[in-house]
C-alpha atoms as a PDB file:
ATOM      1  CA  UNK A   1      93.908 102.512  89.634  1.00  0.00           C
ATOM      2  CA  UNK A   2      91.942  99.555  90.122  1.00  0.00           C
ATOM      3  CA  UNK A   3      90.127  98.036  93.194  1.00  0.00           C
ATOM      4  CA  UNK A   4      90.501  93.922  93.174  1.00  0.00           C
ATOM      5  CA  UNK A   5      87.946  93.317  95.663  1.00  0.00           C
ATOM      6  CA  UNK A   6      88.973  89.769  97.425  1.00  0.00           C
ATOM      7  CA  UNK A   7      86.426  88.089 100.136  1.00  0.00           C
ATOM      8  CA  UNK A   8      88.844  85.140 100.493  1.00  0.00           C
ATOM      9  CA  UNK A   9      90.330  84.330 103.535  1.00  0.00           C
ATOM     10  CA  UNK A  10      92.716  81.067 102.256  1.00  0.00           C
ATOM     11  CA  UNK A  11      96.474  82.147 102.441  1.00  0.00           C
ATOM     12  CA  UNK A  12      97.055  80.067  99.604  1.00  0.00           C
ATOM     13  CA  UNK A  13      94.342  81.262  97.104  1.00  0.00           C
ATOM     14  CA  UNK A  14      95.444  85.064  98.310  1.00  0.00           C
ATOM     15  CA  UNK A  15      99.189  84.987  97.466  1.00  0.00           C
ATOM     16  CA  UNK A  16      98.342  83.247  93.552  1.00  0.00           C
ATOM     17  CA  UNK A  17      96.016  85.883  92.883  1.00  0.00           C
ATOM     18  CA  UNK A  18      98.741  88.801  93.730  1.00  0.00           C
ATOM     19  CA  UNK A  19     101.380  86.739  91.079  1.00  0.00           C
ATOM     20  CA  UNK A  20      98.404  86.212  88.676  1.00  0.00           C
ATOM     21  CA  UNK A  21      97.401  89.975  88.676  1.00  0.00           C
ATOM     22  CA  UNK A  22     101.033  91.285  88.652  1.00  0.00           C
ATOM     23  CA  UNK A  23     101.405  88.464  85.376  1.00  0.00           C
ATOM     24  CA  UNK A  24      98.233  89.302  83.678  1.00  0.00           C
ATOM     25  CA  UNK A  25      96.780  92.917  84.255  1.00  0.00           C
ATOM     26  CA  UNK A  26      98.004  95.902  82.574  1.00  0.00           C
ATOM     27  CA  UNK A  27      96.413  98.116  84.984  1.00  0.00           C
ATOM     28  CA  UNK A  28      98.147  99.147  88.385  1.00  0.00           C
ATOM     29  CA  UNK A  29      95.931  97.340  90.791  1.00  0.00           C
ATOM     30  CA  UNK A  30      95.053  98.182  94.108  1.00  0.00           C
ATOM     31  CA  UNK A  31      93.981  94.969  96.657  1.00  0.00           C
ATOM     32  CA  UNK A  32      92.542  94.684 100.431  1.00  0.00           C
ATOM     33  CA  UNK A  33      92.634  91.507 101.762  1.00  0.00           C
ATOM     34  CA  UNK A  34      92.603  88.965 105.017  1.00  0.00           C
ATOM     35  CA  UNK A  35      93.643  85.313 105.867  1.00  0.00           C
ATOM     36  CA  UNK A  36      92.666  83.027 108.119  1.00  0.00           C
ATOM     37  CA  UNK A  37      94.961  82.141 110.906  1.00  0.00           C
ATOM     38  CA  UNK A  38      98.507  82.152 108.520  1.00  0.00           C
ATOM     39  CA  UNK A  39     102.488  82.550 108.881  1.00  0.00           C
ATOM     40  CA  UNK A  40     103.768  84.027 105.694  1.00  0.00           C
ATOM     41  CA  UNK A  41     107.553  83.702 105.484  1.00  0.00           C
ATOM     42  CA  UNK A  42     109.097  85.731 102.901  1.00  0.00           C
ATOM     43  CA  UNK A  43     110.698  84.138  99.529  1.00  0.00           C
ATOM     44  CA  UNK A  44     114.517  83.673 100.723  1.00  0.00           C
ATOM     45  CA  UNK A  45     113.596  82.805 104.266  1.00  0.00           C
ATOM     46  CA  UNK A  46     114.220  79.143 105.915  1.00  0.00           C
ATOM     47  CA  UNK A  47     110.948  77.937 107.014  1.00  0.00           C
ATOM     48  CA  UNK A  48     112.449  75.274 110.008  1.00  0.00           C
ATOM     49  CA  UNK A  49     113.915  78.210 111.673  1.00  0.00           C
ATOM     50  CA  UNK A  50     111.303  80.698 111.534  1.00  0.00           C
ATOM     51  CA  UNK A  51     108.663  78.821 112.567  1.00  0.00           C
ATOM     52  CA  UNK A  52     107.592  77.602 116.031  1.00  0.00           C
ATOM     53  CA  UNK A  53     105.760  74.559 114.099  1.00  0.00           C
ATOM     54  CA  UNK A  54     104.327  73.023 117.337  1.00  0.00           C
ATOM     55  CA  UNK A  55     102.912  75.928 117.935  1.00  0.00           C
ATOM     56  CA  UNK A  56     101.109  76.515 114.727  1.00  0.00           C
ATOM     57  CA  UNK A  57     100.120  72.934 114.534  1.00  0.00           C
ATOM     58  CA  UNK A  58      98.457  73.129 118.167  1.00  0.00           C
ATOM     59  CA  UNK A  59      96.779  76.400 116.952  1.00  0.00           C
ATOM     60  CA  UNK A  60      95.937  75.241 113.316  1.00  0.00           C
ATOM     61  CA  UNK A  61      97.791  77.969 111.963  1.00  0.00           C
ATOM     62  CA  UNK A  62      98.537  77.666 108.505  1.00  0.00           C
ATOM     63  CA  UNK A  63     102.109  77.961 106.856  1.00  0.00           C
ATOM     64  CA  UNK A  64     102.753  79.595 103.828  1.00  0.00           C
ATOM     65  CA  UNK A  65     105.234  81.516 101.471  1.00  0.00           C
ATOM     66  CA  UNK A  66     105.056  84.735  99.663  1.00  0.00           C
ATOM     67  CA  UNK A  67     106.377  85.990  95.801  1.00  0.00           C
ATOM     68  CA  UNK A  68     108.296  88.716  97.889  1.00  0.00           C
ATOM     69  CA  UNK A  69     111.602  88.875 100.233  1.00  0.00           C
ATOM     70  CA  UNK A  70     111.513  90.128 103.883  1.00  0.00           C
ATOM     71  CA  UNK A  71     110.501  88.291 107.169  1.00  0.00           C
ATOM     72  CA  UNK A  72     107.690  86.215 108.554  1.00  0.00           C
ATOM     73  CA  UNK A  73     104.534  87.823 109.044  1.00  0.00           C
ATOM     74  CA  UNK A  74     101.587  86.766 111.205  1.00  0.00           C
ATOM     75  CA  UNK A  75      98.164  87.229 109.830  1.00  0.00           C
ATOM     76  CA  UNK A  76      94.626  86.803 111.421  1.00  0.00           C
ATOM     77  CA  UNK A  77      91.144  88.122 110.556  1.00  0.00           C
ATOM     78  CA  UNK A  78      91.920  91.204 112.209  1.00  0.00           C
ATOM     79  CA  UNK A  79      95.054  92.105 110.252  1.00  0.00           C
ATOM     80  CA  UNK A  80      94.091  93.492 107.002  1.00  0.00           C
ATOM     81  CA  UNK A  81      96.936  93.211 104.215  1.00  0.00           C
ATOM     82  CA  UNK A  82      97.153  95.832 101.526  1.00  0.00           C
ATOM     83  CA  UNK A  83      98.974  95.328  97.809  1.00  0.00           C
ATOM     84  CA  UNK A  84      99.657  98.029  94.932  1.00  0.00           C
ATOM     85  CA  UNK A  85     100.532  96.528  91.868  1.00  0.00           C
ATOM     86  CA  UNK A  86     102.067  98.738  89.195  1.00  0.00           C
ATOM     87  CA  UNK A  87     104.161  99.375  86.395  1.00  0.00           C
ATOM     88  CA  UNK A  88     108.031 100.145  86.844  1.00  0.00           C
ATOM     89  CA  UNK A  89     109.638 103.128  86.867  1.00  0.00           C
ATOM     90  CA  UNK A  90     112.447 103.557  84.698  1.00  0.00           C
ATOM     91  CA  UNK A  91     115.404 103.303  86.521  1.00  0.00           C
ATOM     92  CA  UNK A  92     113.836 102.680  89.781  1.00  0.00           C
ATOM     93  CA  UNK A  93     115.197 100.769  92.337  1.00  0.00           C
ATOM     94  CA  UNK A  94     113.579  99.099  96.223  1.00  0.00           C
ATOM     95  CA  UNK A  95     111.224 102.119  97.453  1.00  0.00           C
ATOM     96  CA  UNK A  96     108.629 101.548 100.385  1.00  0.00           C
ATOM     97  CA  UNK A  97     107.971 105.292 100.559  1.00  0.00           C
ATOM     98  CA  UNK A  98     106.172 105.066  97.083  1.00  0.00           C
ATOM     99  CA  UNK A  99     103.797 102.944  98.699  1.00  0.00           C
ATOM    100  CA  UNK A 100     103.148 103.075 102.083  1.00  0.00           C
ATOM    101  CA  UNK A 101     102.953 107.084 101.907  1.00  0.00           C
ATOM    102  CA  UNK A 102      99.322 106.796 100.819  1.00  0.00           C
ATOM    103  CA  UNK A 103      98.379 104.191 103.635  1.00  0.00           C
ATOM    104  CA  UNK A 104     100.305 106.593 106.340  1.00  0.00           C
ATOM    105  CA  UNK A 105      97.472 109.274 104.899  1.00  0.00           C
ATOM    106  CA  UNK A 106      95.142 107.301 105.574  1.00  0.00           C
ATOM    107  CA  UNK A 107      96.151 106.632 109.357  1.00  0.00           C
ATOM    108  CA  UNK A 108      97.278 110.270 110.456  1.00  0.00           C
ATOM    109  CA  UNK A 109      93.376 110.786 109.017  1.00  0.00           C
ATOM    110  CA  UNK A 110      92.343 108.483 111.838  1.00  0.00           C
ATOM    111  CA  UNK A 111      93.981 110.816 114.101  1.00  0.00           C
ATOM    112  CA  UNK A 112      97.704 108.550 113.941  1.00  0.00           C
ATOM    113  CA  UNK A 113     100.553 109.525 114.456  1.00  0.00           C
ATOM    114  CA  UNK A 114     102.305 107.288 111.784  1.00  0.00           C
ATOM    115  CA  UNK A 115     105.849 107.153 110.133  1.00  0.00           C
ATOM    116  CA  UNK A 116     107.719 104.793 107.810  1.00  0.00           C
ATOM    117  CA  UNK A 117     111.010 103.390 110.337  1.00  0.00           C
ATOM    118  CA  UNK A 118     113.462 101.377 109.461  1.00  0.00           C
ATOM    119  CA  UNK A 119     113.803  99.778 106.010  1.00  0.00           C
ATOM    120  CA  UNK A 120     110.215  98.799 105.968  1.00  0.00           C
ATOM    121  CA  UNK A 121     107.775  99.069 108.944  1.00  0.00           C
ATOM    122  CA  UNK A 122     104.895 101.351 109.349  1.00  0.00           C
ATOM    123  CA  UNK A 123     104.477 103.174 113.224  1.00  0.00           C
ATOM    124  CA  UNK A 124     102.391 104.599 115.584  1.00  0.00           C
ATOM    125  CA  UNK A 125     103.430 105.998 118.179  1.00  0.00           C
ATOM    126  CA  UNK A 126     106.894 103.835 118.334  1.00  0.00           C
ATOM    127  CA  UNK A 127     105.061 100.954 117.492  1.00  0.00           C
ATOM    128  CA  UNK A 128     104.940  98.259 114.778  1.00  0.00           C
ATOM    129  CA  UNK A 129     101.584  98.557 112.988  1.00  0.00           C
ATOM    130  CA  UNK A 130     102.610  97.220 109.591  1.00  0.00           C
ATOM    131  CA  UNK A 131     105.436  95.468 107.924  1.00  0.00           C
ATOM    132  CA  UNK A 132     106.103  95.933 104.158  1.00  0.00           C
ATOM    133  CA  UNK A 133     107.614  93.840 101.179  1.00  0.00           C
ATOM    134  CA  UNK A 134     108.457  94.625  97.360  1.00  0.00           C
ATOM    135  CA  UNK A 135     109.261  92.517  94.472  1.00  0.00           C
ATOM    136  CA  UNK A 136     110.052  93.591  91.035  1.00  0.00           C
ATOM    137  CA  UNK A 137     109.582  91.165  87.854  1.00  0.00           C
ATOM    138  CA  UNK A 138     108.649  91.421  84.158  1.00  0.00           C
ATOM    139  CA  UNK A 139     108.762  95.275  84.407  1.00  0.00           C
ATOM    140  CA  UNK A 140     106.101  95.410  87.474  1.00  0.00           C
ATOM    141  CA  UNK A 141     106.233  96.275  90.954  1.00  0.00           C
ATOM    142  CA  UNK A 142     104.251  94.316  93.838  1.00  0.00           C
ATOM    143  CA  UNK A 143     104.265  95.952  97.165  1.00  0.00           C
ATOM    144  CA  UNK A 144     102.161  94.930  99.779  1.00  0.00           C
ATOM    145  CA  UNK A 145     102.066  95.172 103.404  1.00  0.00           C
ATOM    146  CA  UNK A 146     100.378  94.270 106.641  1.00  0.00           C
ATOM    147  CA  UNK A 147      97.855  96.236 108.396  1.00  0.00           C
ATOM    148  CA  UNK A 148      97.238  95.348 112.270  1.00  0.00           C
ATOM    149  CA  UNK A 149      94.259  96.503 113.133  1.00  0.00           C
ATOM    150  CA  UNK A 150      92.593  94.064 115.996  1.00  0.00           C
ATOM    151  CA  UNK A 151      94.674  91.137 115.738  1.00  0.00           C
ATOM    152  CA  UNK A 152      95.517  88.535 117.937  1.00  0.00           C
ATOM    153  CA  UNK A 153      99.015  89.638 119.172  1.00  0.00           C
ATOM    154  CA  UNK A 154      99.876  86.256 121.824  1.00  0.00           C
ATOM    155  CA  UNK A 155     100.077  84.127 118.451  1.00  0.00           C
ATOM    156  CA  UNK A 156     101.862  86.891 117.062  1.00  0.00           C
ATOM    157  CA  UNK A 157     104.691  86.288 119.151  1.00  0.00           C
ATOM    158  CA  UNK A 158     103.963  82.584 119.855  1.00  0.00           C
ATOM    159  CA  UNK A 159     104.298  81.564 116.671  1.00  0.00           C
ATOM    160  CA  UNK A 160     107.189  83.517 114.878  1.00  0.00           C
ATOM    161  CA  UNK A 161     110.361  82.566 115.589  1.00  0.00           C
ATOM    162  CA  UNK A 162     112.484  86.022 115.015  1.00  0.00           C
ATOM    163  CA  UNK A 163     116.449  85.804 115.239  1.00  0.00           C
ATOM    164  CA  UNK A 164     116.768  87.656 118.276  1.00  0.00           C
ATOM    165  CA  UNK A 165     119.802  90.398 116.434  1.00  0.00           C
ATOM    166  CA  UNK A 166     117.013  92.219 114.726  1.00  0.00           C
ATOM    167  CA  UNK A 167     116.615  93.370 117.911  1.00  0.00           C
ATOM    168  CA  UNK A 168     119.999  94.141 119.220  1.00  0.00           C
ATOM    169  CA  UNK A 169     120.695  97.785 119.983  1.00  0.00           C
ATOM    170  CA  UNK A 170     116.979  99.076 119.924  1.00  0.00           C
ATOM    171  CA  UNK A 171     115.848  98.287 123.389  1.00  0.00           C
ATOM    172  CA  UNK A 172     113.349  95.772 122.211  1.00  0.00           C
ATOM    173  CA  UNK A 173     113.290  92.645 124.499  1.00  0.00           C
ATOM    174  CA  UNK A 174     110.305  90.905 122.450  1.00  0.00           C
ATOM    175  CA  UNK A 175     107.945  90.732 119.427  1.00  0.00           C
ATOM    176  CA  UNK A 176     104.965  91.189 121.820  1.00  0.00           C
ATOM    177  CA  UNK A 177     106.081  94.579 122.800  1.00  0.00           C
ATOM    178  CA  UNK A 178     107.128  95.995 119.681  1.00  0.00           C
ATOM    179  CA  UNK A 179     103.306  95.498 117.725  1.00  0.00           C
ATOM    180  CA  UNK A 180     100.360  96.882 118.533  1.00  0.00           C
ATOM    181  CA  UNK A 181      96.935  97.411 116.564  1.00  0.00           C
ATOM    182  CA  UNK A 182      95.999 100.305 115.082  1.00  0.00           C
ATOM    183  CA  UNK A 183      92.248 100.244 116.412  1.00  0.00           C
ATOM    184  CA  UNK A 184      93.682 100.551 119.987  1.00  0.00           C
ATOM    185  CA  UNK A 185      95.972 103.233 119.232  1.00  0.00           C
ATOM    186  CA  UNK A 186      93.664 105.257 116.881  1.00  0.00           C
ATOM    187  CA  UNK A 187      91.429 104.728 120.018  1.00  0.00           C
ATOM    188  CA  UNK A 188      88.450 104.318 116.570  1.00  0.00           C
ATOM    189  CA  UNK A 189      85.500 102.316 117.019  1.00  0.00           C
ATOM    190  CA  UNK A 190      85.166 100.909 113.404  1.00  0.00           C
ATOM    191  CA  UNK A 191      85.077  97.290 112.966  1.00  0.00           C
ATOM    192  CA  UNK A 192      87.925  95.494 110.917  1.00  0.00           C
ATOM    193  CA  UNK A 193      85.318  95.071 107.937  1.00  0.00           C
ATOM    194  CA  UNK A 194      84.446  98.729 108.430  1.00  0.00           C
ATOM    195  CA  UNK A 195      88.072 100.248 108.237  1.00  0.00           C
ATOM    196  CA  UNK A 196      88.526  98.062 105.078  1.00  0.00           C
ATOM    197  CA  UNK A 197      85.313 100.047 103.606  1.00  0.00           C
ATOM    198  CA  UNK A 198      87.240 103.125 105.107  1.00  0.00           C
ATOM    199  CA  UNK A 199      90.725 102.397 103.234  1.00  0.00           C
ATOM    200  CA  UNK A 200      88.517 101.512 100.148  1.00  0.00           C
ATOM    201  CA  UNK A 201      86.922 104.545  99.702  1.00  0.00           C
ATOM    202  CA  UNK A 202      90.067 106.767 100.455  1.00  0.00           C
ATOM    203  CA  UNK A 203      92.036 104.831  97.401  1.00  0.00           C
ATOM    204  CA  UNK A 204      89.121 105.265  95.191  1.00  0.00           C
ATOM    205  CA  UNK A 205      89.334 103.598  91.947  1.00  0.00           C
ATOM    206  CA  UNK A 206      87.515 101.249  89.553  1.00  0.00           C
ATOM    207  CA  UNK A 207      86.398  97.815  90.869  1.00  0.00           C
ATOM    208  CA  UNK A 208      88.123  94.854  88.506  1.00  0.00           C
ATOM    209  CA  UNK A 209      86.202  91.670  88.999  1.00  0.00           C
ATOM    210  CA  UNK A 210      87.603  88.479  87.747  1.00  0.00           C
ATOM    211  CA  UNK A 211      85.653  85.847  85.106  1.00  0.00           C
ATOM    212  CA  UNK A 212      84.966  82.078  86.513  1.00  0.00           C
ATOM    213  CA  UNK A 213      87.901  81.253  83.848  1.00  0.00           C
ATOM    214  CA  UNK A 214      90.113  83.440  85.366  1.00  0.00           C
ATOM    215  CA  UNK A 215      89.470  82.418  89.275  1.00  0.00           C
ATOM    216  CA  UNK A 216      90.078  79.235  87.896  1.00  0.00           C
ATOM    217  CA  UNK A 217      93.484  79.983  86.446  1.00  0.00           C
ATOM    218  CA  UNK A 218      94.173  81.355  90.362  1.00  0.00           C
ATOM    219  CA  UNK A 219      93.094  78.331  91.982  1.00  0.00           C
ATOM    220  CA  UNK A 220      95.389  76.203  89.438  1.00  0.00           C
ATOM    221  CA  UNK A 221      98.008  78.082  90.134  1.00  0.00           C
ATOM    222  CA  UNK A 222      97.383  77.901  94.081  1.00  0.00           C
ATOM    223  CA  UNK A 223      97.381  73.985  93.523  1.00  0.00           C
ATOM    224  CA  UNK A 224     100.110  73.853  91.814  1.00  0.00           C
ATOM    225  CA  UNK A 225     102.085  76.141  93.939  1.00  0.00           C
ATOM    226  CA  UNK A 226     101.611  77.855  97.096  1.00  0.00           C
ATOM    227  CA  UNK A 227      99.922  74.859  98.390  1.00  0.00           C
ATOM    228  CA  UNK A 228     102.129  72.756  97.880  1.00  0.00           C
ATOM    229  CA  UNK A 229     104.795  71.306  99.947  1.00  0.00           C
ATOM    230  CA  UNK A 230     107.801  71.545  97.691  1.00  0.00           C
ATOM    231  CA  UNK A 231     107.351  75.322  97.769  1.00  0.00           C
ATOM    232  CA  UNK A 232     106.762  76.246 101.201  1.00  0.00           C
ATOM    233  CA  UNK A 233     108.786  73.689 102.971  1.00  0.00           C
ATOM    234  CA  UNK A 234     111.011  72.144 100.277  1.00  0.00           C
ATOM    235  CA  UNK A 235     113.392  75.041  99.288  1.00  0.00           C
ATOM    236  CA  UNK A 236     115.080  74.297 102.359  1.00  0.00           C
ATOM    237  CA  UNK A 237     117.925  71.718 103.299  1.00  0.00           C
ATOM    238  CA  UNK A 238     120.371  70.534 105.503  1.00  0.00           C
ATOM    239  CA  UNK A 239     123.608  72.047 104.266  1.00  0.00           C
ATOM    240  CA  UNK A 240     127.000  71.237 105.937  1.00  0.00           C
ATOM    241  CA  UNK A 241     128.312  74.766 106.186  1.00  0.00           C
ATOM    242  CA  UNK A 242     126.317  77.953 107.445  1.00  0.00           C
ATOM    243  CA  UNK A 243     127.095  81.371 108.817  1.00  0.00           C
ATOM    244  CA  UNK A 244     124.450  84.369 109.175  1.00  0.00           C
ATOM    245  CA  UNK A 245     124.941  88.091 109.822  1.00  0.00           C
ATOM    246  CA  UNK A 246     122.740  91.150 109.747  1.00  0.00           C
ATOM    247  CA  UNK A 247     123.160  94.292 108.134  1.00  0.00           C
ATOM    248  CA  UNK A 248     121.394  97.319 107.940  1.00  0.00           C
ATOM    249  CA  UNK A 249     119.618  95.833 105.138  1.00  0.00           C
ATOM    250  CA  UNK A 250     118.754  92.854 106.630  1.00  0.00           C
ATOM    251  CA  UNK A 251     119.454  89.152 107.634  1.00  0.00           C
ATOM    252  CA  UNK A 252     121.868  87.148 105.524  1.00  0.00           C
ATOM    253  CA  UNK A 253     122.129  83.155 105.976  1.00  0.00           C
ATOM    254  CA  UNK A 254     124.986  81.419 103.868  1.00  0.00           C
ATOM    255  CA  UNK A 255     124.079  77.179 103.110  1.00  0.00           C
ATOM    256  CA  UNK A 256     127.151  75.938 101.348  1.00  0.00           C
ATOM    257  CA  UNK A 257     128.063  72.507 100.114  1.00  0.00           C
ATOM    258  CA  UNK A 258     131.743  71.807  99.007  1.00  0.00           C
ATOM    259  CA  UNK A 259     133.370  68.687  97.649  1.00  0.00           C
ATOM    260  CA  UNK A 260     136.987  69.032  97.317  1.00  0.00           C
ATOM    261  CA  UNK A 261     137.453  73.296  98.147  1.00  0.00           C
ATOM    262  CA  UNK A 262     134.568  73.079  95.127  1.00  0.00           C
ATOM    263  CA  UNK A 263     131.476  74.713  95.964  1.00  0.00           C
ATOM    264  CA  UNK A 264     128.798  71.952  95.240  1.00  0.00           C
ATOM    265  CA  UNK A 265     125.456  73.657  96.404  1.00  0.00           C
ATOM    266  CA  UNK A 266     124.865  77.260  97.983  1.00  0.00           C
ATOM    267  CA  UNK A 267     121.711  78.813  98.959  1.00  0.00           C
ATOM    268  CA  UNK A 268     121.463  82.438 100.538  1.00  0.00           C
ATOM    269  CA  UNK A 269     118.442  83.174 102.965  1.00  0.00           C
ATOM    270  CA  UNK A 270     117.603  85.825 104.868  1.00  0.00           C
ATOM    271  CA  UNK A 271     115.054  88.639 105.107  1.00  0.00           C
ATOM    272  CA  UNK A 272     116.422  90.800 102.498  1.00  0.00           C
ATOM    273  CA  UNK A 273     114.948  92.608  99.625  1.00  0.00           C
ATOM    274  CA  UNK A 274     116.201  92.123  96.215  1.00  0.00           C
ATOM    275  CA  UNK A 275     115.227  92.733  92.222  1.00  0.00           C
ATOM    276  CA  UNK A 276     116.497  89.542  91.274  1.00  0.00           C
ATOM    277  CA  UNK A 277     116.032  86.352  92.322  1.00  0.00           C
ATOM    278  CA  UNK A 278     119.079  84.474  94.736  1.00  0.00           C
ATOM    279  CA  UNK A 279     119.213  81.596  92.092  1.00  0.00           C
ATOM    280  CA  UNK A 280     120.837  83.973  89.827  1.00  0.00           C
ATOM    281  CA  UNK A 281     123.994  83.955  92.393  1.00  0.00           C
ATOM    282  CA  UNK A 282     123.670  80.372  93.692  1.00  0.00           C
ATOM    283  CA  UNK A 283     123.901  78.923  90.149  1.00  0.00           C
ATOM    284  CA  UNK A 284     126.763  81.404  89.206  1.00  0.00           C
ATOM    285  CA  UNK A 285     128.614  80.196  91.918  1.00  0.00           C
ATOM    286  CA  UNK A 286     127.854  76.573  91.339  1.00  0.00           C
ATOM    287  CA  UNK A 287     131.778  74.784  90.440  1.00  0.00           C
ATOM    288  CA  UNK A 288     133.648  77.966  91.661  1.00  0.00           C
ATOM    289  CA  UNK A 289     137.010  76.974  93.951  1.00  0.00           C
ATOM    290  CA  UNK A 290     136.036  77.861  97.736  1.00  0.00           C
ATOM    291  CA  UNK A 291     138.738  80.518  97.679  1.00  0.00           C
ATOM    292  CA  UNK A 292     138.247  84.537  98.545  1.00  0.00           C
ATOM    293  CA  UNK A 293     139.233  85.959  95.251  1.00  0.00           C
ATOM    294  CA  UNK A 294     137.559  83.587  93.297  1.00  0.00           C
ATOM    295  CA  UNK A 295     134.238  83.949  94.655  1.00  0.00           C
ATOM    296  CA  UNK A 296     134.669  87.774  95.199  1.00  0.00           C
ATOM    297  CA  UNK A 297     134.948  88.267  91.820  1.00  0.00           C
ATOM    298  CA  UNK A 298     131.860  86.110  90.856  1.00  0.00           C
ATOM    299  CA  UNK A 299     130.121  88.115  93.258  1.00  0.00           C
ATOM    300  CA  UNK A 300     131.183  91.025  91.726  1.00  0.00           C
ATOM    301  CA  UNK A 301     130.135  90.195  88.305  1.00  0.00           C
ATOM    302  CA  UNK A 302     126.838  89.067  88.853  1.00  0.00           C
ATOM    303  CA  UNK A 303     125.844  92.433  90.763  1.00  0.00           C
ATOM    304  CA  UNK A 304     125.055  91.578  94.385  1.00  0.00           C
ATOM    305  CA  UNK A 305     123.130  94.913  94.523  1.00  0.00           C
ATOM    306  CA  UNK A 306     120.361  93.601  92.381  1.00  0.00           C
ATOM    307  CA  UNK A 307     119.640  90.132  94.868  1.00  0.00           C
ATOM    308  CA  UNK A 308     120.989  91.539  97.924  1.00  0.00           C
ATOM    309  CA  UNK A 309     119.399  95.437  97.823  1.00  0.00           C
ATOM    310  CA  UNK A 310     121.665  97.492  99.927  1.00  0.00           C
ATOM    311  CA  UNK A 311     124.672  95.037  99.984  1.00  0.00           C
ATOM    312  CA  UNK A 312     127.992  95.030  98.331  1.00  0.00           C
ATOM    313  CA  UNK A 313     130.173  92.023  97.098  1.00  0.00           C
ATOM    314  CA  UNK A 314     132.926  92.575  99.687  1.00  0.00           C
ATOM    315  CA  UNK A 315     130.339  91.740 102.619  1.00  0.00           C
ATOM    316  CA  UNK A 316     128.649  89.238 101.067  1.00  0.00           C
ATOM    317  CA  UNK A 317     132.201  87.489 100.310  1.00  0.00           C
ATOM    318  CA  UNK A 318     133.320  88.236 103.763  1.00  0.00           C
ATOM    319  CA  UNK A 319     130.194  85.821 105.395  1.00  0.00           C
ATOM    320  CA  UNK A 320     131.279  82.820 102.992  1.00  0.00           C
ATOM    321  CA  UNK A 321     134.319  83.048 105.052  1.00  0.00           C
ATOM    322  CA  UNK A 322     132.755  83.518 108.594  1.00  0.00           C
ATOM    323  CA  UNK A 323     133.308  81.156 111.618  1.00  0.00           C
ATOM    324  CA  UNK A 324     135.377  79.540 110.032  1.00  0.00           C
ATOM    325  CA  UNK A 325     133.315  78.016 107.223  1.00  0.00           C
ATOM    326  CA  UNK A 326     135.599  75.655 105.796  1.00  0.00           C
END
């Protein structure tokens, strides 16, 4: 394993370097690192409707999208974010256990009591300390997840704009009081900078430290990228048709666009995981008659399972057809 050690705080610079070290180490690679004040929404999620953009703007809290599925995240100086990048396992499949089993060591160490809950969230004590996201491309695995450890939690729930039925049925009223940081609750006195020393030394491994050529080949892509409007803001639209549901395995949001019972445009959204990449569905569906069968069985053929993780054509049919669509 190998220790990227990253002193940047800029949201944008932070998310190229995880793509540029899943697309051009060989090593699994192990990364600690912060951002400034920063949403991060997750790939397939709608920006507009995540966001309370006032708020950030009043704040100057920064807006930006990560490589991986799952929801919006809030991240300050006192919220330390972890990443493991590795190889694939043949045959494997979505697994936050892999990866957040080491980091839950490293808390019940610190006297926590910690547990992985739900599909992808890291407690103590009943409370959220850390949420997690995967992504799986060109036969590597990036996982990486949030560590609260004395972060600001009023723009935690100022800012995020959460659809209030990933609450329903687990007598949550609020974002505010489902977080907490881990300093409190540890009840350490370490420093954010010290606990990152702390986690550091636990993993253990080889420091990796980039050339000049190579920053530069970050920063290029950060430009050209996650900077830039077109990716953070501009992969959403207004789209004449829309229904949402959640399932155990997360948010779904249908956008469809139909010209004559012929599906024009479709985007899916939502705070899923997934292997593959939505686009793979939206294009196959792209000139397909808005009618059940016909877009069940494209569905079935392209293999939901692999975008959607968890989900299975029939439900994912079903929402086309919700409220009334059409």
């Amino acid at each position: 394993m190998l220790i990227v050690r990253n002193n940047s705080t800029d949201p944008y610079y932070n998310l190229a370097l995880e793509e540029w070290l899943m697309d051009n180490t060989d090593e699994d690679i192990f990364m600690l690192w912060r951002n400034e004040n920063t949403v991060v929404i997750g790939k397939n999620q709608n920006a507009y409707a995540e966001i309370n953009r006032e708020y950030a703007d009043s704040h100057n809290i920064k807006v930006s999208r990560r490589l991986t599925g799952g929801g919006a995240v809030f991240h300050d100086l006192g919220n330390v974010n972890f990443t493991f990048i590795t190889k694939k396992e043949e045959g494997s499949d979505i697994d936050f256990a892999k990866f957040t089993v080491p980091i839950i060591n490293l808390l019940k160490k610190l006297g926590a009591n910690a547990e992985l809950s739900g599909r992808n969230d890291i407690l103590i004590d009943g409370k959220k300390v850390s949420g997690n996201a995967q992504c799986v491309r060109k036969g590597k695995v990036l996982h990486h997840g949030t560590l609260l450890y004395s972060a600001n939690l009023t723009d935690v729930s100022s800012v995020l704009r959460v659809d209030e039925t990933k609450f329903q049925g687990k007598g949550i009223k609020s974002v505010r009081s489902r977080v907490a940081n881990i300093k409190e609750l540890c009840n350490t006195e370490m420093d954010v900078t010290e606990f990152i020393g702390y986690i550091e030394k636990e993993i253990n491994g080889a420091i990796l430290e980039l050339s000049c050529d190579q920053i530069k080949e970050v920063e290029l892509l950060k430009n050209t990228k996650y900077a830039t409007w077109e990716w953070i803001w501009g992969r959403n639209k207004e789209y004449f048709l829309k229904a949402k549901k959640r399932f155990d395995f997360g948010l779904v949001e249908v956008f469809l666009d139909t010209n004559g019972g012929i599906i024009k445009d479709v985007k899916l959204r939502g705070d899923f995981f997934g292997t593959a990449d939505t686009a793979e569905l939206e294009d196959h569906l792209i000139g397909v008659r808005y009618e059940y069968a016909k877009i069940l069985g494209k569905i079935e053929a392209i293999g939901v399972e692999r975008i959607i993780h968890g989900a299975n054509a029939k439900e994912i049919t079903n929402l086309f057809f919700e409220n009334s669509l059409l």
